[in-house]
N, C-alpha and C. Protein backbone atom coordinates (compact mmCIF):
# COMPACT_ATOMS: atom_id res chain seq x y z
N UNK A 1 -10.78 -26.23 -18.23
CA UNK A 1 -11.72 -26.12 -19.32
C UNK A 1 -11.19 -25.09 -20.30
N UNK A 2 -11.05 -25.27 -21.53
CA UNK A 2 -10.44 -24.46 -22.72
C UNK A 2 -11.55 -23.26 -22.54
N UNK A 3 -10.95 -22.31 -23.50
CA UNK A 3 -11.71 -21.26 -24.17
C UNK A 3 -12.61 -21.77 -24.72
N UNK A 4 -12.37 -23.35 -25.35
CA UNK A 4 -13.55 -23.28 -26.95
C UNK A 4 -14.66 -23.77 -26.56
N UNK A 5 -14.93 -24.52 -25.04
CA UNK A 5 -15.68 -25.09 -24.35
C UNK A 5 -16.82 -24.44 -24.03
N UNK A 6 -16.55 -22.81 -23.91
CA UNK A 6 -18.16 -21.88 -24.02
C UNK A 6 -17.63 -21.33 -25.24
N UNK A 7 -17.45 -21.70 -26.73
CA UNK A 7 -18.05 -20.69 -27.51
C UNK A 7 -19.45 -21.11 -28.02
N UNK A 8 -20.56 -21.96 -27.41
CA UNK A 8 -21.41 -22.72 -27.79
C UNK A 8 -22.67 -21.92 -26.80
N UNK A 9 -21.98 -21.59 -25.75
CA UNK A 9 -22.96 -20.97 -24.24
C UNK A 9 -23.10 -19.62 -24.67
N UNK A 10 -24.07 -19.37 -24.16
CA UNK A 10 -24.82 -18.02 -23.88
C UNK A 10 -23.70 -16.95 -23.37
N UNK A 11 -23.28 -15.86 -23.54
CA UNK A 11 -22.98 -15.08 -22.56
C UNK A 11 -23.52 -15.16 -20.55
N UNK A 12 -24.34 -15.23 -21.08
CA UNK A 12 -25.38 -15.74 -19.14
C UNK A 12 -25.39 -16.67 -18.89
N UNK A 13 -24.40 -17.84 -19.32
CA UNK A 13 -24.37 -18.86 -18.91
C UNK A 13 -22.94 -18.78 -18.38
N UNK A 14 -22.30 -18.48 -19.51
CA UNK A 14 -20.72 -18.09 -19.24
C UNK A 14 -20.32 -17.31 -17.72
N UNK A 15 -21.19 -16.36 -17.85
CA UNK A 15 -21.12 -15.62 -16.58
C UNK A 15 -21.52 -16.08 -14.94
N UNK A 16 -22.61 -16.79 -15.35
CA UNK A 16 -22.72 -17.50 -13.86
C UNK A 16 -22.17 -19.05 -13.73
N UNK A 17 -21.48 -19.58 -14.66
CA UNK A 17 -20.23 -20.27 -14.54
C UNK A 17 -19.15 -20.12 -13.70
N UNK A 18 -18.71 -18.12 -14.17
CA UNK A 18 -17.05 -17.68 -13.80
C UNK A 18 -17.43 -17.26 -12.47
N UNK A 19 -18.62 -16.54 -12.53
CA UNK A 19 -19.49 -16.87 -11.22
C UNK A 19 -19.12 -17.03 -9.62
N UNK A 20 -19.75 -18.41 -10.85
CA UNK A 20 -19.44 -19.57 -9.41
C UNK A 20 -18.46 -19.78 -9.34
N UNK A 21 -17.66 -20.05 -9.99
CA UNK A 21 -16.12 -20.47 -9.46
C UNK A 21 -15.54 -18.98 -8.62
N UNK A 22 -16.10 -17.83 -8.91
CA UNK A 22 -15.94 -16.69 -8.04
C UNK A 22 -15.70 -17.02 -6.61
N UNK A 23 -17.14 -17.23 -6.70
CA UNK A 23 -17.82 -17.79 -5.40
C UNK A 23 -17.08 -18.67 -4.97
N UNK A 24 -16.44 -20.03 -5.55
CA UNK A 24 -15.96 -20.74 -4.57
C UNK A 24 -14.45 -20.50 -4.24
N UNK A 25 -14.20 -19.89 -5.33
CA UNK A 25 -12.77 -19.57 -4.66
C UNK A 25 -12.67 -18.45 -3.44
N UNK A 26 -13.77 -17.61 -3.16
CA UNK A 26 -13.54 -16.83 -2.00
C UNK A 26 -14.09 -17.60 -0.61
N UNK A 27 -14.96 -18.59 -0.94
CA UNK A 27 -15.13 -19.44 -0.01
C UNK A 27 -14.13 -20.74 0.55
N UNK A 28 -13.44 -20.79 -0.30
CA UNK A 28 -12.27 -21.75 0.04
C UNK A 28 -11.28 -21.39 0.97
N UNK A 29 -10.65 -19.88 0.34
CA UNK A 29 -10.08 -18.93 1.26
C UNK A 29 -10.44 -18.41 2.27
N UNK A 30 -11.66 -18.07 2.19
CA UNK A 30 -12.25 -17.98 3.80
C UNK A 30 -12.49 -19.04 4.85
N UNK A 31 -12.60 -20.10 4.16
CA UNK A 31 -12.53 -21.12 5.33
C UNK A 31 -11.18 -21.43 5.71
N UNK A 32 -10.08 -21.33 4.70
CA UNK A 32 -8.89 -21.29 5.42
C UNK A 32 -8.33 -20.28 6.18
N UNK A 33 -9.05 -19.35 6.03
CA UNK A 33 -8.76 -18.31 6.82
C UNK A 33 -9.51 -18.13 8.53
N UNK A 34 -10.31 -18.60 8.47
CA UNK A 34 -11.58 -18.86 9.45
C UNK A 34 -10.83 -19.60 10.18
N UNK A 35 -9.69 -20.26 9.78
CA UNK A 35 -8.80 -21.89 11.00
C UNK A 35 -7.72 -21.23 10.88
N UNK A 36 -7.13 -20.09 10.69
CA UNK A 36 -6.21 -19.04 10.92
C UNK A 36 -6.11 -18.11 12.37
N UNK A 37 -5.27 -18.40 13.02
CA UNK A 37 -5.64 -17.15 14.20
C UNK A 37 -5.09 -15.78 13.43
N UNK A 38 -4.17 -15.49 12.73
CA UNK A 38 -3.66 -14.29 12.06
C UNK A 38 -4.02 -14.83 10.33
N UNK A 39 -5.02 -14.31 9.50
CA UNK A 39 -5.04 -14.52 8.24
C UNK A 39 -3.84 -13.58 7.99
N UNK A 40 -3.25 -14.17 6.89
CA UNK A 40 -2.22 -14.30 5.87
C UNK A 40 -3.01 -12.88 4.95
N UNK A 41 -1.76 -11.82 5.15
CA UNK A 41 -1.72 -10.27 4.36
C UNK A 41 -1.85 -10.77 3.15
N UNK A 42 -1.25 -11.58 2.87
CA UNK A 42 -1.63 -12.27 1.40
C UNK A 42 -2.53 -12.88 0.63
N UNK A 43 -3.27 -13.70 1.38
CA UNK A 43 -4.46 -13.93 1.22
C UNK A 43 -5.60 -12.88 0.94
N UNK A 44 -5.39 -11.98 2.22
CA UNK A 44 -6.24 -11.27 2.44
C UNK A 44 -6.53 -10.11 1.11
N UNK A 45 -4.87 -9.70 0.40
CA UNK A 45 -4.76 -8.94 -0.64
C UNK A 45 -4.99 -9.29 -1.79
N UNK A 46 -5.05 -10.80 -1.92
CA UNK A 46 -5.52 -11.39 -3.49
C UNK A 46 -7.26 -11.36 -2.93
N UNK A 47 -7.79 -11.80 -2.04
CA UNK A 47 -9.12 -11.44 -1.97
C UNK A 47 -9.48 -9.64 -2.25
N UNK A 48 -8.95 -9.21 -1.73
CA UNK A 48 -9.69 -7.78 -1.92
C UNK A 48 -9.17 -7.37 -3.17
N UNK A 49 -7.81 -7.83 -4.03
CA UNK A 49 -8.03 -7.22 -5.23
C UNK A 49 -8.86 -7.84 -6.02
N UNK A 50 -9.81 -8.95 -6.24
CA UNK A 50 -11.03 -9.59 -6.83
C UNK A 50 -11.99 -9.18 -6.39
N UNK A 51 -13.07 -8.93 -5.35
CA UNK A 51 -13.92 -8.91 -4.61
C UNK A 51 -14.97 -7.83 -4.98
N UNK A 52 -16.06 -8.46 -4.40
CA UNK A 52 -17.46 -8.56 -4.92
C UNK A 52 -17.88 -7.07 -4.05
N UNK A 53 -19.04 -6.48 -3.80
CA UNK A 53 -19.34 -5.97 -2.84
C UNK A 53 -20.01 -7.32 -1.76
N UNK A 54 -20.38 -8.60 -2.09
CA UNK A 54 -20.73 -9.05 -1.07
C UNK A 54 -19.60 -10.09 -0.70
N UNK A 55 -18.39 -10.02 -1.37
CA UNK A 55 -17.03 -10.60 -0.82
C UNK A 55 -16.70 -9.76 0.28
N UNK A 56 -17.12 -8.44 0.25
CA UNK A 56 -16.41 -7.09 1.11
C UNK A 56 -16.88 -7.49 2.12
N UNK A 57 -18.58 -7.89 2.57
CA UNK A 57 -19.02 -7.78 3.66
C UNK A 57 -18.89 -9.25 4.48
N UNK A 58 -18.11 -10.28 3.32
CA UNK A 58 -17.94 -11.59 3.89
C UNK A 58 -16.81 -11.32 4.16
N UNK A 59 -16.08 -10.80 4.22
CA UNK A 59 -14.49 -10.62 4.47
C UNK A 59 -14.40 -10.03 5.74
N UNK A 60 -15.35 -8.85 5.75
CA UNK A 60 -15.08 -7.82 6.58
C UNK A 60 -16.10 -8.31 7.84
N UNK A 61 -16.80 -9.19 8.19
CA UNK A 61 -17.78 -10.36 8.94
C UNK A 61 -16.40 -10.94 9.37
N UNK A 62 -15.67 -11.79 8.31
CA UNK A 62 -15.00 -12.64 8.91
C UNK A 62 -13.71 -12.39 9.76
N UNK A 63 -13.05 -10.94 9.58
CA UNK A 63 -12.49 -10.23 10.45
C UNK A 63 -12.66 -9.55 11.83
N UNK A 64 -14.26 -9.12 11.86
CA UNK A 64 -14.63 -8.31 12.79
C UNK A 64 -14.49 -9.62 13.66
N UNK A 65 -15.38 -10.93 13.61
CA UNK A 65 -15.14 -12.04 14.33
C UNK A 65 -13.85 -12.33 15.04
N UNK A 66 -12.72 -12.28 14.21
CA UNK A 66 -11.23 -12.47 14.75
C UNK A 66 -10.87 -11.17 15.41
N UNK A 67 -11.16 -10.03 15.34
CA UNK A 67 -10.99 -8.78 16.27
C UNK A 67 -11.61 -8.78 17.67
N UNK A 68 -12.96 -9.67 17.48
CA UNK A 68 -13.82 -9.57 18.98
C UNK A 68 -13.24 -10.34 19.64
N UNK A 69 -12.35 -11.80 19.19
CA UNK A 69 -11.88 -13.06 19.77
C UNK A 69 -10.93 -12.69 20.14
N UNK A 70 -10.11 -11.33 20.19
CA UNK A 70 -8.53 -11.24 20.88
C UNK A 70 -9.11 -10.10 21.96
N UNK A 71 -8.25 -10.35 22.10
CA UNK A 71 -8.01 -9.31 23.92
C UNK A 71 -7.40 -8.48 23.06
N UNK A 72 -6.01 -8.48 22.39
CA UNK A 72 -5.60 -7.53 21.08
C UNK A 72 -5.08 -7.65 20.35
N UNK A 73 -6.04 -7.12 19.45
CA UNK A 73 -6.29 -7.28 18.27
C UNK A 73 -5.28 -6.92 17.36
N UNK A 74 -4.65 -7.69 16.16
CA UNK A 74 -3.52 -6.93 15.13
C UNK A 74 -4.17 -5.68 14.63
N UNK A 75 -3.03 -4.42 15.22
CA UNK A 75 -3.18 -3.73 14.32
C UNK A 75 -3.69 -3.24 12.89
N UNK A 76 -2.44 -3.86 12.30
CA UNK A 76 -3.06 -4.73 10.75
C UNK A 76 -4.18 -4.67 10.78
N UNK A 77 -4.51 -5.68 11.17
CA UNK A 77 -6.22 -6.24 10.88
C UNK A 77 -7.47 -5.23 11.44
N UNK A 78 -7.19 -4.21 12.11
CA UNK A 78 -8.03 -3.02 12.22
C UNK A 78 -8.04 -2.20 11.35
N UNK A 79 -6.49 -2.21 10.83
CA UNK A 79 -6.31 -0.83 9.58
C UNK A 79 -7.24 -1.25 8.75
N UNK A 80 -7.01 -2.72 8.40
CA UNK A 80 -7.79 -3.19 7.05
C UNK A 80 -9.15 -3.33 7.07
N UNK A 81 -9.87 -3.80 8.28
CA UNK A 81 -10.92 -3.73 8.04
C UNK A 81 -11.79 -1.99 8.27
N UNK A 82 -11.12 -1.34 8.90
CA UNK A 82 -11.03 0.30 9.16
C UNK A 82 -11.38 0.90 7.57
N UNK A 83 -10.25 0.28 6.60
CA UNK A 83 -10.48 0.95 5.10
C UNK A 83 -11.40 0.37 4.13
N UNK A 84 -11.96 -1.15 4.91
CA UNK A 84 -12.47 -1.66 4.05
C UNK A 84 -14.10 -0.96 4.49
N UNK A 85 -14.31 -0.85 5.55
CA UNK A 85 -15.98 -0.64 5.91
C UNK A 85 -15.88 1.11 5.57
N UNK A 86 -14.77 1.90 5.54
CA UNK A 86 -14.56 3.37 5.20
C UNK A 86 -14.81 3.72 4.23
C-alpha cells in the first residue's frame, strides 16, 4: 500500500492500521518461534528491537515456556529473558 493511500485517513486510523500489522507481524514470529525448540537470536533481536510493552510480556511468556520444557535450558535464553523481565 503506497504512502498516498492514507493521505485521506485520519491520523487514528492510520495508526491502528500500522497497528495491526504490528500486531501481526509479532504474532507470525511467535508462532514460528513457538515450533522452534531453540528460537533463532535473530528473530528474537528484530522482535525486541520493535516491541511493545505487551510484545515484552508475549515474548518473555513465550520463553519462560521453552525454559520450563528443558531439563537445560540455553543459557542464552536465560540471559535474555533475565534482561528482558530486569
Amino acid at each position: 500500500m503506497a504512502e498516498e493511500d492514507f493521505d485521506d485517513e485520519s491520523g487514528a486510523e492510520v495508526e491502528r492500521t500500522f497497528g495491526g500489522l504490528h500486531d501481526r507481524f509479532v504474532t507470525i514470529v511467535l508462532d514460528e518461534m513457538e515450533r522452534e525448540r531453540f528460537p533463532s537470536n535473530q528473530m528474537l533481536d528484530l522482535l525486541e528491537s520493535h516491541m511493545t510493552v505487551r510484545d515484552r510480556v508475549r515474548i518473555v511468556n513465550l520463553l519462560l515456556d521453552k525454559i520450563a520444557a528443558q531439563r537445560y535450558p540455553s543459557p542464552d535464553m536465560l540471559r535474555r529473558v533475565s534482561r528482558l523481565v530486569g
